[in-house]
C-alpha atoms as a PDB file:
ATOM      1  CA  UNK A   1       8.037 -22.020  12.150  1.00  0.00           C
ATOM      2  CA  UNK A   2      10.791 -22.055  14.908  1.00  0.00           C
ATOM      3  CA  UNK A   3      13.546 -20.252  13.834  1.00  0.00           C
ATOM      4  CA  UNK A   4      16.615 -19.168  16.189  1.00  0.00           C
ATOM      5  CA  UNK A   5      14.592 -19.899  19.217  1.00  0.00           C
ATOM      6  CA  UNK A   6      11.821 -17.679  18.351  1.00  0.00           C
ATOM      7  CA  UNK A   7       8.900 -17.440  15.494  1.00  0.00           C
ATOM      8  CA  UNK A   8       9.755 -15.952  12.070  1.00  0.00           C
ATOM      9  CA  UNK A   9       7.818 -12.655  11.266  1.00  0.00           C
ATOM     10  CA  UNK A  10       6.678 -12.900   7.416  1.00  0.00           C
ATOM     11  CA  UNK A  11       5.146  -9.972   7.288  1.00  0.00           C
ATOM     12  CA  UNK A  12       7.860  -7.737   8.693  1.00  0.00           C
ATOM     13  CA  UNK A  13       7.998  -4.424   6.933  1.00  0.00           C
ATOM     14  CA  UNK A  14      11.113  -4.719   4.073  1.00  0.00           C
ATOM     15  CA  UNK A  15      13.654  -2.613   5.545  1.00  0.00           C
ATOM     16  CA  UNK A  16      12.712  -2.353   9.314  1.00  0.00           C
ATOM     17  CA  UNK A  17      15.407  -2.842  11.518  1.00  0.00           C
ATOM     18  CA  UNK A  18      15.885  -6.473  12.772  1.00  0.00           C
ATOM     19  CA  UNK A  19      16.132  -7.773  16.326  1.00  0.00           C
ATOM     20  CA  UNK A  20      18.922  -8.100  17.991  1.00  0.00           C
ATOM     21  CA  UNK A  21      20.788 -11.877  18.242  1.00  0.00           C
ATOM     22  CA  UNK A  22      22.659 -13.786  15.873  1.00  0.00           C
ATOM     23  CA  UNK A  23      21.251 -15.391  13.220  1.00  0.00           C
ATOM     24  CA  UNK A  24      22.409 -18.173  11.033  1.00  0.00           C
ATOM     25  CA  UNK A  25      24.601 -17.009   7.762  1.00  0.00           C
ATOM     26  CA  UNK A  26      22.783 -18.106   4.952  1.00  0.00           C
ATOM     27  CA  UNK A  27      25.720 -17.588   2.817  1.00  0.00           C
ATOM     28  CA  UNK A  28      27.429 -20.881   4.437  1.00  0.00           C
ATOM     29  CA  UNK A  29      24.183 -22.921   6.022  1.00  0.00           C
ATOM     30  CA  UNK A  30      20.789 -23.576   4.239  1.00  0.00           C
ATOM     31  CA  UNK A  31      17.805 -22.179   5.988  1.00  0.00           C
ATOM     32  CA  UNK A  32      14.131 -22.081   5.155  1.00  0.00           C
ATOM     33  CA  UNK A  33      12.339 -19.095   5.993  1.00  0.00           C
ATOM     34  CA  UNK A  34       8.424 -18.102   5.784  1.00  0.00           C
ATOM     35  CA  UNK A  35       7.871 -14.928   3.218  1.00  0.00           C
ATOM     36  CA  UNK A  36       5.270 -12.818   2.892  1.00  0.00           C
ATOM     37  CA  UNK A  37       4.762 -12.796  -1.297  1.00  0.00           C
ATOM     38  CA  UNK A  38       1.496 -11.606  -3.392  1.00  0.00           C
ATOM     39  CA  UNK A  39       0.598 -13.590  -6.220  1.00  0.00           C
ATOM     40  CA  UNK A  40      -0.777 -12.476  -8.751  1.00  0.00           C
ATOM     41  CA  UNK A  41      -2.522 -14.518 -12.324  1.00  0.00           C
ATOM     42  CA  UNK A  42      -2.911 -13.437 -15.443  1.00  0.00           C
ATOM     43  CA  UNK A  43      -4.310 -16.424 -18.409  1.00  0.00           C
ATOM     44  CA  UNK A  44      -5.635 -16.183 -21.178  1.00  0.00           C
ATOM     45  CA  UNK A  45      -4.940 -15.868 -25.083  1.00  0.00           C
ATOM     46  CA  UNK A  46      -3.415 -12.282 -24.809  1.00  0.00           C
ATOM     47  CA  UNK A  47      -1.777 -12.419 -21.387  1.00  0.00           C
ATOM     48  CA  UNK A  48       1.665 -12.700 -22.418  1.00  0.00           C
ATOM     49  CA  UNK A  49       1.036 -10.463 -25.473  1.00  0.00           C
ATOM     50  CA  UNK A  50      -0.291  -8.098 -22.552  1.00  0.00           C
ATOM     51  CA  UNK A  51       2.296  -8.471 -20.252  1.00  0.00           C
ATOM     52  CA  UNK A  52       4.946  -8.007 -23.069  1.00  0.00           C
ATOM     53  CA  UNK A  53       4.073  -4.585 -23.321  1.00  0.00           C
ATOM     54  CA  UNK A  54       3.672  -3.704 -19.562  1.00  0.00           C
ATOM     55  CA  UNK A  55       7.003  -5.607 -17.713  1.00  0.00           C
ATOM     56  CA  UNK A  56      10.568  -4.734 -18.352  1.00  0.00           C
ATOM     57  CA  UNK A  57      11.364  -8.438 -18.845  1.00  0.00           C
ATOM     58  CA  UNK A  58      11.129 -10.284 -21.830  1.00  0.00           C
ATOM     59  CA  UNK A  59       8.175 -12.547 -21.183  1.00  0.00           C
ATOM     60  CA  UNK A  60       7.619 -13.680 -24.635  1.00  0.00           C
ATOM     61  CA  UNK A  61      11.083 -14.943 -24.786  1.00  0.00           C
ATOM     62  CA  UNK A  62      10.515 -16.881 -21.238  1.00  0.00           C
ATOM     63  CA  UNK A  63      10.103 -20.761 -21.471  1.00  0.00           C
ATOM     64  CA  UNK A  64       7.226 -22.440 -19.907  1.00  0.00           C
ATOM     65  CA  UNK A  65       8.312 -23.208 -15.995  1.00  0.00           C
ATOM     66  CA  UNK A  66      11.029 -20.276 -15.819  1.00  0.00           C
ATOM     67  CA  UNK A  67      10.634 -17.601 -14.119  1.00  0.00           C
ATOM     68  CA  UNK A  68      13.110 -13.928 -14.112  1.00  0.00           C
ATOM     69  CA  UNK A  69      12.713 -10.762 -12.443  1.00  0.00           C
ATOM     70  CA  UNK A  70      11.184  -7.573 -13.975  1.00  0.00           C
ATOM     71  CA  UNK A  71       9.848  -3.893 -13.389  1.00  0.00           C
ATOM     72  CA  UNK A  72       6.035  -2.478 -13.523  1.00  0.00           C
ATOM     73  CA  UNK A  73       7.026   0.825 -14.444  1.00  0.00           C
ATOM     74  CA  UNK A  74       4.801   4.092 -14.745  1.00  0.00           C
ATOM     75  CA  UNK A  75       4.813   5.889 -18.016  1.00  0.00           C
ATOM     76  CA  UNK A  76       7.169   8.370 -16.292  1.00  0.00           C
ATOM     77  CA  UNK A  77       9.696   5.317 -16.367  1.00  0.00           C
ATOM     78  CA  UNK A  78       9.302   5.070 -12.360  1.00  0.00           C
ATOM     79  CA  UNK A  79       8.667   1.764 -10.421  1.00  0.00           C
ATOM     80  CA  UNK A  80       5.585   1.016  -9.646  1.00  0.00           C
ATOM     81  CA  UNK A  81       6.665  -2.834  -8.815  1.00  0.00           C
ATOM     82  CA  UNK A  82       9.704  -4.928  -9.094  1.00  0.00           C
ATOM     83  CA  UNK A  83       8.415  -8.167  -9.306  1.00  0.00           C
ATOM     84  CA  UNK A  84       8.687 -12.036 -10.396  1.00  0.00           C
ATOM     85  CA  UNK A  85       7.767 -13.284 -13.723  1.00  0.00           C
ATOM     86  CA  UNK A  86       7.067 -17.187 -14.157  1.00  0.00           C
ATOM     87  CA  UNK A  87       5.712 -18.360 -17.397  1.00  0.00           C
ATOM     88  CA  UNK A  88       3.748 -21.280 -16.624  1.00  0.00           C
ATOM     89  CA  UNK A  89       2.043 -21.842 -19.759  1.00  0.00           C
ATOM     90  CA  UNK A  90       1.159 -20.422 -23.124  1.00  0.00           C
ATOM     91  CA  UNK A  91      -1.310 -18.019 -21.934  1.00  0.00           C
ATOM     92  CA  UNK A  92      -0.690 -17.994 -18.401  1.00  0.00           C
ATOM     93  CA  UNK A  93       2.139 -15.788 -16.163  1.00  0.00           C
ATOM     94  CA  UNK A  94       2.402 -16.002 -12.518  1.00  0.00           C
ATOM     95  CA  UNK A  95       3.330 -12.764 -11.393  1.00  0.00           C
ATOM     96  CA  UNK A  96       5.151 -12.621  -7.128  1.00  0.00           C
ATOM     97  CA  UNK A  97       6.064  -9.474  -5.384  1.00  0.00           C
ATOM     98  CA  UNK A  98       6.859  -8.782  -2.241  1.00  0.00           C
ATOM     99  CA  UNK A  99       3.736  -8.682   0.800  1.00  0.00           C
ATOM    100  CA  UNK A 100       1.263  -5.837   0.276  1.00  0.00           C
ATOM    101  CA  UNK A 101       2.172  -4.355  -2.963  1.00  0.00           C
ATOM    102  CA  UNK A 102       0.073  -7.359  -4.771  1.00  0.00           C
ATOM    103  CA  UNK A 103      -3.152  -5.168  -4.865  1.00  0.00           C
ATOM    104  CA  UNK A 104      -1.500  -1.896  -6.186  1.00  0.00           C
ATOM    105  CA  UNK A 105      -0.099  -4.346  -9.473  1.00  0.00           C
ATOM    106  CA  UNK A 106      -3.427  -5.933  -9.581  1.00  0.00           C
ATOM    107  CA  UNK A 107      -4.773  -2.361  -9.709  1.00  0.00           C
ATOM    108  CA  UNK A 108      -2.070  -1.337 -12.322  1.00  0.00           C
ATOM    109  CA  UNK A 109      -2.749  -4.293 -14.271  1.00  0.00           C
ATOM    110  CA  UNK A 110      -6.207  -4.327 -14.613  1.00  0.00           C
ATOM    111  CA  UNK A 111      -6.404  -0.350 -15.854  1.00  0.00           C
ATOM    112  CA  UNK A 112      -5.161  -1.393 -18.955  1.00  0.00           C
ATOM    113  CA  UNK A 113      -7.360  -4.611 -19.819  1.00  0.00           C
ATOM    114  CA  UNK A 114      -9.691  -2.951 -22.306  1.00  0.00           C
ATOM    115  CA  UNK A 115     -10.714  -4.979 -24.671  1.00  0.00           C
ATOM    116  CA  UNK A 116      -8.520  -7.909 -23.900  1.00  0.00           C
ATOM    117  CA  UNK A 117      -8.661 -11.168 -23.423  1.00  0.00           C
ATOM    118  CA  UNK A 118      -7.126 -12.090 -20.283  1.00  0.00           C
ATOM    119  CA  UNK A 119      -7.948 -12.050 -16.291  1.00  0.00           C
ATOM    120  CA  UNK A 120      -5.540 -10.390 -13.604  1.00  0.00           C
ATOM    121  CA  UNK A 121      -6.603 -11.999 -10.131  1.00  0.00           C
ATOM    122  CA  UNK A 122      -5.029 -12.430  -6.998  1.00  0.00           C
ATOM    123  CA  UNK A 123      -3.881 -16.239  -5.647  1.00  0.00           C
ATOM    124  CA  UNK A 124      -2.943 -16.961  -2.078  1.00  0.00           C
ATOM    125  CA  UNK A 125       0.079 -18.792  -2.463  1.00  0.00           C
ATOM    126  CA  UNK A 126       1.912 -19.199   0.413  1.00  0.00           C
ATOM    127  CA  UNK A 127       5.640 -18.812   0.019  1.00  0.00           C
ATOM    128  CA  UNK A 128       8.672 -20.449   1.806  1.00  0.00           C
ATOM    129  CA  UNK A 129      12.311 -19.133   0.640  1.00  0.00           C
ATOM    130  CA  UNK A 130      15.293 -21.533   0.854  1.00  0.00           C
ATOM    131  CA  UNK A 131      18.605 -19.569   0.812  1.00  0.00           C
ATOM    132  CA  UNK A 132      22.175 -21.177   1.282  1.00  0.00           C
ATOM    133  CA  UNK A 133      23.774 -24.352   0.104  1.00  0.00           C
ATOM    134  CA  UNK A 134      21.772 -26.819  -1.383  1.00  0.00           C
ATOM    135  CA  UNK A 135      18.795 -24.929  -2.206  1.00  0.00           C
ATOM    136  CA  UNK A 136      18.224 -26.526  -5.609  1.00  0.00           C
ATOM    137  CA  UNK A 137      18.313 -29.769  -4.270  1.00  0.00           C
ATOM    138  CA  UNK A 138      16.020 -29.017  -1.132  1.00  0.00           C
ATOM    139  CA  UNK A 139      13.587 -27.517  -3.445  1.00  0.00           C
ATOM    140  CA  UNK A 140      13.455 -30.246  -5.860  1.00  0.00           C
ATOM    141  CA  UNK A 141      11.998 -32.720  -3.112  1.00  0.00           C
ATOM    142  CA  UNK A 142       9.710 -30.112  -1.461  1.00  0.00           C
ATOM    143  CA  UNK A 143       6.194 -29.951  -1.894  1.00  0.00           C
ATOM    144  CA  UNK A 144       5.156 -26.910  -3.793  1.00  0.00           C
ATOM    145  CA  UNK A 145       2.784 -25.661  -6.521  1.00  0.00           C
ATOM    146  CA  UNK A 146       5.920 -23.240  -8.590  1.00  0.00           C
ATOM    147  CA  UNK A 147       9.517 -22.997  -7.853  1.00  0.00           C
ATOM    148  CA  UNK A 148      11.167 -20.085  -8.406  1.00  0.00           C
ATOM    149  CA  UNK A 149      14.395 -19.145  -8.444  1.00  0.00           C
ATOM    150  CA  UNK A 150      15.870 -16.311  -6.158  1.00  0.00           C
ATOM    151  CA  UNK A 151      18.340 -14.997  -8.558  1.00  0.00           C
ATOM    152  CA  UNK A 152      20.228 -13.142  -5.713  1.00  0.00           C
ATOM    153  CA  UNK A 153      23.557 -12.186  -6.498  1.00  0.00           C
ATOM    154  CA  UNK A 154      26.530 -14.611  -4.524  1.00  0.00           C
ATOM    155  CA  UNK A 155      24.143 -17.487  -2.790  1.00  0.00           C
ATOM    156  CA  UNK A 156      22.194 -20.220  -4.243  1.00  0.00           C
ATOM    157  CA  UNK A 157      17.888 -20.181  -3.825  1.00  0.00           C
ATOM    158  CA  UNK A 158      14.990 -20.995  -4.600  1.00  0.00           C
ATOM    159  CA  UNK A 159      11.094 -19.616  -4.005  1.00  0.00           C
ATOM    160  CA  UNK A 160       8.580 -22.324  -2.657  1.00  0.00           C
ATOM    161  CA  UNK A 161       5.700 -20.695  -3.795  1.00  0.00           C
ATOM    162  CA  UNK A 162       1.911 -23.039  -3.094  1.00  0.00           C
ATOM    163  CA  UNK A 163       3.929 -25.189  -0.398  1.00  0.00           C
ATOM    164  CA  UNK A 164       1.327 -27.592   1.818  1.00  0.00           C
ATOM    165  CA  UNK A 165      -0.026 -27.487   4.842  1.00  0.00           C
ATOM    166  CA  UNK A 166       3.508 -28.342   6.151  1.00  0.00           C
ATOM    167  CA  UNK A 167       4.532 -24.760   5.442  1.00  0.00           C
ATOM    168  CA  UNK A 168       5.648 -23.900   9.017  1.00  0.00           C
ATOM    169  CA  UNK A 169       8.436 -27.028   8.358  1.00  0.00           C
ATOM    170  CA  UNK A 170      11.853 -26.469   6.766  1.00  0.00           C
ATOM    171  CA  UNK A 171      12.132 -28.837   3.620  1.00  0.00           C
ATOM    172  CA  UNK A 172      14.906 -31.847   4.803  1.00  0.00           C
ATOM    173  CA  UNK A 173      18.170 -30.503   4.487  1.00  0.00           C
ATOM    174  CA  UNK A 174      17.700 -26.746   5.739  1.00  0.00           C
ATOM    175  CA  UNK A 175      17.489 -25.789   9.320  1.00  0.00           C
ATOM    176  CA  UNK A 176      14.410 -23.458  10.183  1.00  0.00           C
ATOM    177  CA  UNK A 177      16.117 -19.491   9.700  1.00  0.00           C
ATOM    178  CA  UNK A 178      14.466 -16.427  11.033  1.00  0.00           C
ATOM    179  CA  UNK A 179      13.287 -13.159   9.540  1.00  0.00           C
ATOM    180  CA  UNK A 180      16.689 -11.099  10.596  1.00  0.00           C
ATOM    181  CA  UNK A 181      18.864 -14.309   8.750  1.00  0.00           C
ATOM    182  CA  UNK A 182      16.982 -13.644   5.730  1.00  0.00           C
ATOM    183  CA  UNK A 183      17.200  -9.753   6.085  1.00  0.00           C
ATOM    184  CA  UNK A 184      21.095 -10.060   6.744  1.00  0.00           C
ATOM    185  CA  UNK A 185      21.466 -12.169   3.584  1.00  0.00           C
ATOM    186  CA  UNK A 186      19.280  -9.579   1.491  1.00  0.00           C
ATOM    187  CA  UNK A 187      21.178  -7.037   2.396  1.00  0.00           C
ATOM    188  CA  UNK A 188      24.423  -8.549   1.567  1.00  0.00           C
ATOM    189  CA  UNK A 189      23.307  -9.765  -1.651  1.00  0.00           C
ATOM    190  CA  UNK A 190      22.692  -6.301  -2.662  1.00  0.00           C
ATOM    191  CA  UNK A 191      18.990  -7.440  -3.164  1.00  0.00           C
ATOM    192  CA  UNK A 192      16.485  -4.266  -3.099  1.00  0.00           C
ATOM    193  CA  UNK A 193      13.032  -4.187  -1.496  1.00  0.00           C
ATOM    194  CA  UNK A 194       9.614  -2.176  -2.704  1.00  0.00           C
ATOM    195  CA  UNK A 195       8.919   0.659   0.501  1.00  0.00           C
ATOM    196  CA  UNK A 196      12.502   0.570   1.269  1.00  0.00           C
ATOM    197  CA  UNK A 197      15.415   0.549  -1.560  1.00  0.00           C
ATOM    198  CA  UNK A 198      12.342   0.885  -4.256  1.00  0.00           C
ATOM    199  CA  UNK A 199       9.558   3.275  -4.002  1.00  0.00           C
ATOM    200  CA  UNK A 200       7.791   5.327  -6.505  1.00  0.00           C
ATOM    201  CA  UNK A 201      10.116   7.969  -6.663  1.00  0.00           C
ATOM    202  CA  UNK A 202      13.164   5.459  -8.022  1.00  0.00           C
ATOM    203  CA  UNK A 203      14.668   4.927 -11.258  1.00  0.00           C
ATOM    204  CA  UNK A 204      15.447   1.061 -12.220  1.00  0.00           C
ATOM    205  CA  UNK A 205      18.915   2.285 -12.511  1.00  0.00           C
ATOM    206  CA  UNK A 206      19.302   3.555  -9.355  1.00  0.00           C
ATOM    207  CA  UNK A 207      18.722  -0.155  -8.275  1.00  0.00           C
ATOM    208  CA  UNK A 208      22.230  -1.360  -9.520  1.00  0.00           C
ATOM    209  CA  UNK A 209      23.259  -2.705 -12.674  1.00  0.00           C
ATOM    210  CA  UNK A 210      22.752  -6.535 -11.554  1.00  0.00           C
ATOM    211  CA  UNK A 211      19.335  -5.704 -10.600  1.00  0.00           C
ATOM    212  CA  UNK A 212      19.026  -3.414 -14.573  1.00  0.00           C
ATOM    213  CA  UNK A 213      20.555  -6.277 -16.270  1.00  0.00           C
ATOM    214  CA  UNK A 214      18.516  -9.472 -14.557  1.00  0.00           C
ATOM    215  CA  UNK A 215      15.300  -7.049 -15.099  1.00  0.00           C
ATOM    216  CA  UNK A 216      15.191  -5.000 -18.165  1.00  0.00           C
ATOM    217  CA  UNK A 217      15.156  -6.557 -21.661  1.00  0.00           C
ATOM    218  CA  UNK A 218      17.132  -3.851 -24.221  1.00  0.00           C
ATOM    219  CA  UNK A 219      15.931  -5.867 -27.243  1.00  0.00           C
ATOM    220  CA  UNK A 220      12.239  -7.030 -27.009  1.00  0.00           C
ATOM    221  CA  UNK A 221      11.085  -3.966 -28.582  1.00  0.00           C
ATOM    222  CA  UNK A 222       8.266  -1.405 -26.395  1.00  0.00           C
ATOM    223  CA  UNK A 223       6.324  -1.673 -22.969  1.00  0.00           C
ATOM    224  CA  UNK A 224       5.293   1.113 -20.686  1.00  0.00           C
ATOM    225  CA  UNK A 225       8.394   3.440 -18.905  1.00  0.00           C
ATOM    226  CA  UNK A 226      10.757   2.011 -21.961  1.00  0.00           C
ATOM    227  CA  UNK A 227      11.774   5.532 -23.020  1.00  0.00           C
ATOM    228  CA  UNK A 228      13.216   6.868 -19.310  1.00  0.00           C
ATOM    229  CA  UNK A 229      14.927   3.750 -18.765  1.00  0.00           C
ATOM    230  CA  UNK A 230      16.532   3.446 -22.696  1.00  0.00           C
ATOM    231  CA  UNK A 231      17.516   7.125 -22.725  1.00  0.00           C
ATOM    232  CA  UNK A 232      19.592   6.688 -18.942  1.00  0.00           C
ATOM    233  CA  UNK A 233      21.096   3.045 -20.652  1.00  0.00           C
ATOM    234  CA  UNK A 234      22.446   5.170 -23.438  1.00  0.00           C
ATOM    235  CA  UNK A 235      24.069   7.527 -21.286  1.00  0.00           C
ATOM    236  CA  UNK A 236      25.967   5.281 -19.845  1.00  0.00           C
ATOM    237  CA  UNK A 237      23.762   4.671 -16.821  1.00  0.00           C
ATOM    238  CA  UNK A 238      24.529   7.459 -14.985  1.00  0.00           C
ATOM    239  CA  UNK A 239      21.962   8.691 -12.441  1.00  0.00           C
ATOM    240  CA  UNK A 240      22.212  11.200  -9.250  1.00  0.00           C
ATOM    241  CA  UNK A 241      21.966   8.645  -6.538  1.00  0.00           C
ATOM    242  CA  UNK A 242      22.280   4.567  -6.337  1.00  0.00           C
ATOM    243  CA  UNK A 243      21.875   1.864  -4.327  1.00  0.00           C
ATOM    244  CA  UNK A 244      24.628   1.288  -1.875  1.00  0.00           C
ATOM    245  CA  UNK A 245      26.018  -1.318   1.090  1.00  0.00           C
ATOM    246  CA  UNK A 246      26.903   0.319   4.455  1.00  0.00           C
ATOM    247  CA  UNK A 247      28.838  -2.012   6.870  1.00  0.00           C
ATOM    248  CA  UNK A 248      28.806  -1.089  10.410  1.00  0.00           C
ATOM    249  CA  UNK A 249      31.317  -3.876  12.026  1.00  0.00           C
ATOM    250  CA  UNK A 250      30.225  -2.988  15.445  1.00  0.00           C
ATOM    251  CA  UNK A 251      27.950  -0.720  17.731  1.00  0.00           C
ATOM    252  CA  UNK A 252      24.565  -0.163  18.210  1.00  0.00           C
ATOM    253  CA  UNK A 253      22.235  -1.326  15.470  1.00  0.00           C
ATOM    254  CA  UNK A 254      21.143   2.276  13.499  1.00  0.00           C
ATOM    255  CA  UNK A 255      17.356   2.404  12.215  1.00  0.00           C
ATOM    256  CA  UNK A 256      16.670   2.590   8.576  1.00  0.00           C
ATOM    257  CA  UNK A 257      16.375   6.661   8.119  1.00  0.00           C
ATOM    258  CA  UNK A 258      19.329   7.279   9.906  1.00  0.00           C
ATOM    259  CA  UNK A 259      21.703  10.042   7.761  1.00  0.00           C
ATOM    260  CA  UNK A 260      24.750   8.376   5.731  1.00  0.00           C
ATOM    261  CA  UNK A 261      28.104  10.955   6.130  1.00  0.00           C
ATOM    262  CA  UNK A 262      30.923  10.947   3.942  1.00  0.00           C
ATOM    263  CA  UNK A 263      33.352  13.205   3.750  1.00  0.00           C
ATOM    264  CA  UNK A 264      31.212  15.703   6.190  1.00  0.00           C
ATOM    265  CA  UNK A 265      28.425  15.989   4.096  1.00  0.00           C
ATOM    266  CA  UNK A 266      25.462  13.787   4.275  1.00  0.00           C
ATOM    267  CA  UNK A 267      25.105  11.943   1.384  1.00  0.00           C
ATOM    268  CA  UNK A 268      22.126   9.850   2.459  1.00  0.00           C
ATOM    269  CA  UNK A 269      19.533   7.676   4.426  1.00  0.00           C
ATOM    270  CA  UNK A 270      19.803   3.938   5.201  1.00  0.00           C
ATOM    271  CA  UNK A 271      17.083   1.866   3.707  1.00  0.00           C
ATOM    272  CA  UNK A 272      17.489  -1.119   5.348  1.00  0.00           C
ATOM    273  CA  UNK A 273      19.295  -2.766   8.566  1.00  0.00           C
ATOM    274  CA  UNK A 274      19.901  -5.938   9.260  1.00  0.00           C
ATOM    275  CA  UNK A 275      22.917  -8.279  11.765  1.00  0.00           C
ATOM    276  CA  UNK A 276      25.953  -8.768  10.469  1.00  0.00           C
ATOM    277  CA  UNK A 277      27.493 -11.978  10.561  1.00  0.00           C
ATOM    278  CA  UNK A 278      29.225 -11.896  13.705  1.00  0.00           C
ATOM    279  CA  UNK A 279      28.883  -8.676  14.848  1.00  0.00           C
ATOM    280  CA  UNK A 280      27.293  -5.138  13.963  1.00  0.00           C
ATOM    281  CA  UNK A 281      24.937  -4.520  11.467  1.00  0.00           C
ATOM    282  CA  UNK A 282      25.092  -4.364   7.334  1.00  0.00           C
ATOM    283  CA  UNK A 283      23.170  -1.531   5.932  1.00  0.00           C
ATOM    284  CA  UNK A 284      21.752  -0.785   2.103  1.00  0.00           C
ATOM    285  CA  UNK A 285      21.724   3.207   1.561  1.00  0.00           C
ATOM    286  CA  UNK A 286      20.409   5.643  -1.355  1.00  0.00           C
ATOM    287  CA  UNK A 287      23.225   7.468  -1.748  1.00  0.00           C
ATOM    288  CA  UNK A 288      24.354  10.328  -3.870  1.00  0.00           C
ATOM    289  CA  UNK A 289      26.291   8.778  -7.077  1.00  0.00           C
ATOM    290  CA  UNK A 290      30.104  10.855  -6.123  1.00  0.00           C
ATOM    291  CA  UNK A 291      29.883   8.692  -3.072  1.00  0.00           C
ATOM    292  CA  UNK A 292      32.503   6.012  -4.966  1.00  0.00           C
ATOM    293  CA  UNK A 293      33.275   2.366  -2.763  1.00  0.00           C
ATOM    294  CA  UNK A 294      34.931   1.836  -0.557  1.00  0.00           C
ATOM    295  CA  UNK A 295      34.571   5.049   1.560  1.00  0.00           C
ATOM    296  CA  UNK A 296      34.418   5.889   5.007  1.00  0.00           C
ATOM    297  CA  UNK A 297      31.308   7.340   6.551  1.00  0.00           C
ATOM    298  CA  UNK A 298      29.754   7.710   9.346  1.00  0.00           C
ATOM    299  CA  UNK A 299      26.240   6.744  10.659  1.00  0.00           C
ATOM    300  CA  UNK A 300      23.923   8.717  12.884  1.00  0.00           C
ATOM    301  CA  UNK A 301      23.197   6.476  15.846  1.00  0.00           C
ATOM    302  CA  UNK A 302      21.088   7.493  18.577  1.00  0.00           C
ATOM    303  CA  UNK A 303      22.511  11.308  17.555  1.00  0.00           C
ATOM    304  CA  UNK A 304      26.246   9.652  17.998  1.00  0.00           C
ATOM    305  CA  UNK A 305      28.345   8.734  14.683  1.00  0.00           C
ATOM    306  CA  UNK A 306      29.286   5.593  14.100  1.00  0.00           C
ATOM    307  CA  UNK A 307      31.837   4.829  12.250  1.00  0.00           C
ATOM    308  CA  UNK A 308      31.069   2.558   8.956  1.00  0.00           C
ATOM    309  CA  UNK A 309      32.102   1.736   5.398  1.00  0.00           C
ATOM    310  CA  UNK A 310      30.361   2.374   2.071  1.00  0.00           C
ATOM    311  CA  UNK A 311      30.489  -0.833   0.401  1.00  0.00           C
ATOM    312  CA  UNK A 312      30.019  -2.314  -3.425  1.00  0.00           C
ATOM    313  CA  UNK A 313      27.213  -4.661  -3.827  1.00  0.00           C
ATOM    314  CA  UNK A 314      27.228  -7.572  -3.289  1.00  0.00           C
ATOM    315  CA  UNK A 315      29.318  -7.832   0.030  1.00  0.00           C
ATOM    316  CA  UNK A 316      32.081  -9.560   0.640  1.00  0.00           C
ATOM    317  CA  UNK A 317      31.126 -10.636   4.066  1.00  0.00           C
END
């Protein structure tokens, strides 16, 4: 696929900084862009009964052909995945996470199968996203095996996941969009990534409460990591570090590792870097929880601060 003049990179690491140019704003234009997604199946009479008491999300409670996001947590209450639920019939759950973490929740999913009856194997499903106005729409008319919605905070979108051998083509409607568009929009949308925002050592809460709430059902009784993520819900969510934005309206681009400084002390690492609509760069951070938006900071460029602004998620830009 074409896509600002040059080809779109679906596998690009989540969270590694993004070319330089200027990208369309998916906020304000519809774009179709090629993602790299895992897919993963489980069928059979006790899949959902299964996957009840692994996933966050309520998947009992899902009707057939919706989908919602949940955690694959270790017992500790860490993430092992943050993934895509679809229920797409009685006994069988399509399960999408981002490129090369489908084998460690096939793994995970599999270690726990004694004696029951359902499979856990992989599909190759190809998967085209569809961000910006009109998504719904675009989607409705495109050829694809599940559609699933994006669920990111502030823009409409939808998940082609199974799309034909026209793949590389945007559906009619949306112009072709390139890796950094998609990145940018991520970003923006507060949206976090596994190997970036989300790695082993996170709590779901550190994620942000959209992500907790749109996740994590409170009511559908046990599954494994309930207890961590229960105890932190009852204390009013507080953990030591969240999820931040960092907006960096102009300079040099800074790579995702680079310190976050507020007030003099550092208070962080950037996850993930991406264009900014018009100029600089927007930025998601781990940052420790007394950093409070908006706040100035600075940003370790190239060993130079720049100057920047901690930012509530989703941004306004």
């Amino acid at each position: 696929m074409t896509a600002d003049g040059d080809r779109t990179t679906p596998t690009a690491t989540p969270g590694a900084a993004s070319t330089p140019g200027a990208p369309v704003d998916l906020r304000t234009t519809l774009g179709a862009v090629e993602v790299a997604r895992d897919v993963v199946r489980v069928a059979g009479p006790d899949a959902v009964t299964y996957l009840q008491g692994q996933l966050s999300q309520d998947v009992a409670g899902l009707a057939e052909g919706s989908s919602a996001w949940s955690f694959l947590l270790q017992p500790t209450g860490k993430v092992d995945a943050w993934l895509r639920v679809t229920r797409v019939g009685d006994d069988e759950v399509v399960l999408d996470v981002e490129g090369g973490h489908g084998p460690a929740v096939l793994a995970r999913l599999r270690r726990f199968l004694l004696r029951t009856k359902a499979d856990v194997d992989p599909l190759d499903l190809p998967c085209v996203a569809l961000r910006g106005p009109g998504a719904e729409a675009a989607a409705a008319g495109a050829e694809a095996r599940l559609r699933a919605p994006a669920g990111w905070p502030a823009v409409e979108g939808v998940d082609l996941l199974g799309v034909g051998a026209g793949a590389g083509e945007a559906p009619e409607g949306a112009v072709p969009a390139s890796q950094a568009a998609y990145e940018s929009l991520r970003i923006r949308s507060g949206v976090p990534a596994m190997g970036a925002e989300l790695t082993e050592a996170t709590i779901p809460a550190e994620a942000g409460r959209h992500v907790l709430d749109a996740s994590v059902s409170f009511t559908k009784g046990c599954f494994t990591g309930q207890e961590l993520v229960a105890r932190i819900d009852s204390r009013g969510g507080n953990v030591p570090r969240l999820v931040r934005g960092v907006d960096l309206p102009s300079g040099t681009a800074p790579r995702p590792g680079a310190p976050v400084l507020v007030d003099g002390a550092e208070a962080g690492h950037l996850t993930s870097v991406a264009p900014r609509p018009g100029a600089g760069s927007v930025a998601l951070a781990v940052l420790a929880r007394r950093v409070a938006p908006p706040a100035p900071a600075l940003v370790q460029v190239d060993g130079a601060p720049v100057e920047a602004t901690v930012v509530d998620l989703p941004f306004e830009t």
